[in-house]
N, C-alpha and C. Protein backbone atom coordinates (compact mmCIF):
# COMPACT_ATOMS: atom_id res chain seq x y z
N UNK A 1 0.84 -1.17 0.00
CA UNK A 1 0.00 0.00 0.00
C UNK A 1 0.89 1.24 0.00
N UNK A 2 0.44 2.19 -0.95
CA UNK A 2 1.02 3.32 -0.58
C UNK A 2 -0.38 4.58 -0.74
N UNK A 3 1.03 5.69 -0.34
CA UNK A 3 0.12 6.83 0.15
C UNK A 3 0.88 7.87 0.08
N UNK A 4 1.10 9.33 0.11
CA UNK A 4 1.41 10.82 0.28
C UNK A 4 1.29 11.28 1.52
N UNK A 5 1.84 11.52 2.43
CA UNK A 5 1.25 12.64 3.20
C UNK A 5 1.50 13.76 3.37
N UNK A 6 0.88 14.54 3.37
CA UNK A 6 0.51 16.08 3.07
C UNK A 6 0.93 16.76 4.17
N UNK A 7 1.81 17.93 4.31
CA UNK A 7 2.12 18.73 5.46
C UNK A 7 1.47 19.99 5.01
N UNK A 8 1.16 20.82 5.67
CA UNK A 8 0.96 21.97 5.25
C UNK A 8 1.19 22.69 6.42
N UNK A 9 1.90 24.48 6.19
CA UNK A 9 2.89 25.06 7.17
C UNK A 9 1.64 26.23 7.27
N UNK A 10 2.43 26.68 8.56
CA UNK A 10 1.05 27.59 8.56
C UNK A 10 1.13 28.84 7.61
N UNK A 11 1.89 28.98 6.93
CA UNK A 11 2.42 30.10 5.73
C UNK A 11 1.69 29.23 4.35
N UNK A 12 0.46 28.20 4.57
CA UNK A 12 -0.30 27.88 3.77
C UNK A 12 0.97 27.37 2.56
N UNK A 13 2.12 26.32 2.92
CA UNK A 13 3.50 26.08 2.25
C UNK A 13 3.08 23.95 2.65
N UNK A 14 3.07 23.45 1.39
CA UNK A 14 2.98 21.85 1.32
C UNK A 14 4.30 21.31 1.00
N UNK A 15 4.42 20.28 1.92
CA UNK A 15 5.26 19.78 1.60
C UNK A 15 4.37 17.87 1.81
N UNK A 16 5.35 17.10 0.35
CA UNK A 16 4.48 15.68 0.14
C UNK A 16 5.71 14.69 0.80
N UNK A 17 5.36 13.79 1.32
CA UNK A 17 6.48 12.95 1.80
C UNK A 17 5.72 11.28 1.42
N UNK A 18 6.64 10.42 0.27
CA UNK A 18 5.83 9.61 -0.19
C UNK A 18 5.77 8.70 0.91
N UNK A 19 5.04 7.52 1.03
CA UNK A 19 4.94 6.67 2.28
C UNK A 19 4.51 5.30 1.53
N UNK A 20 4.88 4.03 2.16
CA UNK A 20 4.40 2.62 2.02
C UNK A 20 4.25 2.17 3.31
N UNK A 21 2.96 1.58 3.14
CA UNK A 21 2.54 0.38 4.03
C UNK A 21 2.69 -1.07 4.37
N UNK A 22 3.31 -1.14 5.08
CA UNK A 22 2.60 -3.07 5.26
C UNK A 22 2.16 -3.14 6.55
N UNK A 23 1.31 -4.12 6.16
CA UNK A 23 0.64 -5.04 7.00
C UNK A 23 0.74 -5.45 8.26
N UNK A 24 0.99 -5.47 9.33
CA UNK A 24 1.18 -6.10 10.55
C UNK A 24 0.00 -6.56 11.66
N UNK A 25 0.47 -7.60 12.47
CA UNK A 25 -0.61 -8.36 12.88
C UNK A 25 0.35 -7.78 14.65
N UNK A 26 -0.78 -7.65 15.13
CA UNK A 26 -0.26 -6.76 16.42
C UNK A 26 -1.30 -7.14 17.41
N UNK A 27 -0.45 -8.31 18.74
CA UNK A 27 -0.63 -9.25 19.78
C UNK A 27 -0.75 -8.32 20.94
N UNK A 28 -1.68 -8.59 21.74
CA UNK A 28 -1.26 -8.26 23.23
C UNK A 28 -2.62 -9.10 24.03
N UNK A 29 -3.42 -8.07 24.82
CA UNK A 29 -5.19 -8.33 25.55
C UNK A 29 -5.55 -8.37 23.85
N UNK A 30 -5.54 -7.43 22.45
CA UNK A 30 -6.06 -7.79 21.56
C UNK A 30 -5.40 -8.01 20.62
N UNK A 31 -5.85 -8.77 19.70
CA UNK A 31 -5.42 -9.02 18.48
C UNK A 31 -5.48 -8.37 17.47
N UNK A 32 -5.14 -7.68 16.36
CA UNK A 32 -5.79 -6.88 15.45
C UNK A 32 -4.55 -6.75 13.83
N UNK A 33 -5.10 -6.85 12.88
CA UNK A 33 -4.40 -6.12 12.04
C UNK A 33 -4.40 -4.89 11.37
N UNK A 34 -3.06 -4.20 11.79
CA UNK A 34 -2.95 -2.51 11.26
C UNK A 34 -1.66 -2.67 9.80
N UNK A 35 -1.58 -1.21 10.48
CA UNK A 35 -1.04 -1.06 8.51
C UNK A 35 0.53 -0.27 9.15
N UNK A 36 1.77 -0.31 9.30
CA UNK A 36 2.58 -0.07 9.53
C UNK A 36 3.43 1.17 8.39
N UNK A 37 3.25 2.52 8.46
CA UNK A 37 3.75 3.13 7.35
C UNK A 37 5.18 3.83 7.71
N UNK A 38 5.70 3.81 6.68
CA UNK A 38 7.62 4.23 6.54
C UNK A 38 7.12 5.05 5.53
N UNK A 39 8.18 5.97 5.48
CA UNK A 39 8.78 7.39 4.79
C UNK A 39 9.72 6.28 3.32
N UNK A 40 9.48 6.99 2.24
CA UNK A 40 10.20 6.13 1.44
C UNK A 40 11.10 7.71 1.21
N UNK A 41 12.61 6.90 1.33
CA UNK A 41 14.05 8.38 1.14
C UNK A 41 14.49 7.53 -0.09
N UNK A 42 15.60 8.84 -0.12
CA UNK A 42 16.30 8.06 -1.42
C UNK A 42 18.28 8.56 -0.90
N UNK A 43 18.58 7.18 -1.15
CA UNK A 43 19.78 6.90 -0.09
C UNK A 43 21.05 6.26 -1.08
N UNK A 44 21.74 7.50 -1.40
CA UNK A 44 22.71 7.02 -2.54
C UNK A 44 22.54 6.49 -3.79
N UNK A 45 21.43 7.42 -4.12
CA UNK A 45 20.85 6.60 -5.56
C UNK A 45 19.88 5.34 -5.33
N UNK A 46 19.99 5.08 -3.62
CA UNK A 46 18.77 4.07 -3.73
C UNK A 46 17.45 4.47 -3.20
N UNK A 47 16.15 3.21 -3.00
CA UNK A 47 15.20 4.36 -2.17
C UNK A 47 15.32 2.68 -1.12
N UNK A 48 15.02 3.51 -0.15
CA UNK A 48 15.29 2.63 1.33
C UNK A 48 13.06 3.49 2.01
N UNK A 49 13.64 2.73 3.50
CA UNK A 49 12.12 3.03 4.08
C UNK A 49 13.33 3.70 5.62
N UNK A 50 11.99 4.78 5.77
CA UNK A 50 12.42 5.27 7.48
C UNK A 50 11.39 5.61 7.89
N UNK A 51 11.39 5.31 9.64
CA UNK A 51 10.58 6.20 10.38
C UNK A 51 10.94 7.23 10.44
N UNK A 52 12.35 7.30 10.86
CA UNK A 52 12.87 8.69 11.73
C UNK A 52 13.60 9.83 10.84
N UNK A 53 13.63 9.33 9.75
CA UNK A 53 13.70 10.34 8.32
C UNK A 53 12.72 10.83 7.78
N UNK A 54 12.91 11.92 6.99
CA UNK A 54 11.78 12.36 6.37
C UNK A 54 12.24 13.43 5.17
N UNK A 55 12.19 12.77 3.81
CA UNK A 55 12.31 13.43 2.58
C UNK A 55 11.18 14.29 2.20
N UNK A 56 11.11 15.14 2.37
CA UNK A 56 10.17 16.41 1.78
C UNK A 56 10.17 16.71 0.28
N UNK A 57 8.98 16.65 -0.33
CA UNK A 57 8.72 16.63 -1.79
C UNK A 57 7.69 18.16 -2.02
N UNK A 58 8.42 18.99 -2.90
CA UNK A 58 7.75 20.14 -3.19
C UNK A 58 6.07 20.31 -4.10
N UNK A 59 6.23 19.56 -4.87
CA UNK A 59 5.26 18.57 -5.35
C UNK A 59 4.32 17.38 -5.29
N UNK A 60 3.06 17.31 -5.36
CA UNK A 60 2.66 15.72 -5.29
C UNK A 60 3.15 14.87 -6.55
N UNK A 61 2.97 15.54 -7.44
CA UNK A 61 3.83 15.00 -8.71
C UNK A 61 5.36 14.08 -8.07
N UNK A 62 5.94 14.81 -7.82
CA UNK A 62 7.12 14.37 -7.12
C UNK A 62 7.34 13.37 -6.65
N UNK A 63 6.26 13.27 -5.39
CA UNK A 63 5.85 12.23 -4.17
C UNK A 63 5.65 10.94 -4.99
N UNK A 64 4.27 11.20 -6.23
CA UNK A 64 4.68 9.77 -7.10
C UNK A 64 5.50 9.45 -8.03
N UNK A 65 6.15 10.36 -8.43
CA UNK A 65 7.26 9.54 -8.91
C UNK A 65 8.23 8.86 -8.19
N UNK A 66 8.16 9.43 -7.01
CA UNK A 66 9.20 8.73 -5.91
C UNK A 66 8.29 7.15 -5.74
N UNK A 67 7.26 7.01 -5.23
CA UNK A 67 6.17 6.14 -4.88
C UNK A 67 6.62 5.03 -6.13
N UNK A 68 6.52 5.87 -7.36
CA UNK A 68 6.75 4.53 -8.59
C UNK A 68 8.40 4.22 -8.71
N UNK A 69 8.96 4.76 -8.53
CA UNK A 69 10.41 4.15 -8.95
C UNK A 69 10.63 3.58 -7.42
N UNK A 70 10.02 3.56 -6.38
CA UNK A 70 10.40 2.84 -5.40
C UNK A 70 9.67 1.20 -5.63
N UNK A 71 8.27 1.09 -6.20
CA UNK A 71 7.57 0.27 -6.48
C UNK A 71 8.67 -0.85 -7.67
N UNK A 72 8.78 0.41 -8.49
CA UNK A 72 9.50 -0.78 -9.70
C UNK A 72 10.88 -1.07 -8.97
N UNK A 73 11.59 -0.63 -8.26
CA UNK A 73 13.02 -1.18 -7.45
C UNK A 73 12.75 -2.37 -6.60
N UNK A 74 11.35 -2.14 -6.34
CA UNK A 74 11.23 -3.28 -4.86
C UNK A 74 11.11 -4.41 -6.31
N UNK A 75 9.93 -4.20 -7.54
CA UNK A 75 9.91 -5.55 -8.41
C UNK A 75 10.90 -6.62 -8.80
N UNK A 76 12.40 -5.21 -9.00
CA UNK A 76 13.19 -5.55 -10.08
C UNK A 76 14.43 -6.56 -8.42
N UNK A 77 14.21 -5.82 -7.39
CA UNK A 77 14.69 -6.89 -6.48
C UNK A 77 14.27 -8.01 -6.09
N UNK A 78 12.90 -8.48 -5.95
CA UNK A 78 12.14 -9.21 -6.07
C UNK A 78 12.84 -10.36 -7.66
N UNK A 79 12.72 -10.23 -8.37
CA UNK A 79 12.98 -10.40 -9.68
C UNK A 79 14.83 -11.20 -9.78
N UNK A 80 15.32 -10.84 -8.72
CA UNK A 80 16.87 -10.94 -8.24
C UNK A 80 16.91 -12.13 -7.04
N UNK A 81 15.68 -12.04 -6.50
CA UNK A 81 15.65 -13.14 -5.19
C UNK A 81 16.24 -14.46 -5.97
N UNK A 82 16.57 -15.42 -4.96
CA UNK A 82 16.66 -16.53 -5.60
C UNK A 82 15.12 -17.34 -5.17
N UNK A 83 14.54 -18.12 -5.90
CA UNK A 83 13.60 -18.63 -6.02
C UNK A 83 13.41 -20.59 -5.14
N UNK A 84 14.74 -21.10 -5.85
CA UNK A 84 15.26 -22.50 -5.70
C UNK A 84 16.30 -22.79 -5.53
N UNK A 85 17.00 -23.37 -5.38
CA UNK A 85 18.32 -24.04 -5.70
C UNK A 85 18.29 -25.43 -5.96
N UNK A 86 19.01 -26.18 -6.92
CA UNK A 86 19.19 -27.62 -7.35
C UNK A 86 20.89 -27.73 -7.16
N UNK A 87 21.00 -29.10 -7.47
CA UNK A 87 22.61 -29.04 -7.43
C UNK A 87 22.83 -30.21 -8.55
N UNK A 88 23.44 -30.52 -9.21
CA UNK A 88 24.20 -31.12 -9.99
C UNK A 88 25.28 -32.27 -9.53
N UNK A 89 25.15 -33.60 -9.74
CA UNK A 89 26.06 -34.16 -8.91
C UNK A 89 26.98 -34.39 -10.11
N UNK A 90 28.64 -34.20 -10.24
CA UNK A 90 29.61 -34.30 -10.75
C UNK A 90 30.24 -35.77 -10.50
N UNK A 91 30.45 -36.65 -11.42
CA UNK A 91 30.86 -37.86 -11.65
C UNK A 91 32.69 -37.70 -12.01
């Protein structure tokens, strides 16, 4: 899941900070599932997730393009996982 969130200063000044969600299942007296959201930065040419960071986007435009090239990085790593392994026995 993703999302934008919107700051606005009191000088009526926005700033977009893109965000992704996952999922979490969260134990105690109750049980429940919430949605866990990180700040998506961009960290040496890569995009990483933070709480305690926060990339400010002048634009919403901005915010999704950040949102999509973080989406297609997570695919193209995904895409890199290894899946299986077999082995070959040598005679």
């Amino acid at each position: 899941m993703y999302r934008i969130k919107i700051e606005e200063s009191n000088n009526g000044e926005k700033r977009y900070i893109p965000q992704v969600g996952t999922n979490k299942l969260r134990t105690g007296r109750v049980v429940w599932l919430g949605t866990k959201w990180e700040n998506i930065i961009t960290h040496h040419n890569r995009y990483t997730t933070s709480n305690g960071i926060t990339e400010l986007h002048n634009t919403e435009q901005e915010a999704l393009n950040v949102i999509e090239s973080f989406k297609k990085s997570v695919l193209e790593e995904d895409g890199n996982k290894v899946k299986f392994t077999t082995y070959k026995m040598i005679d």
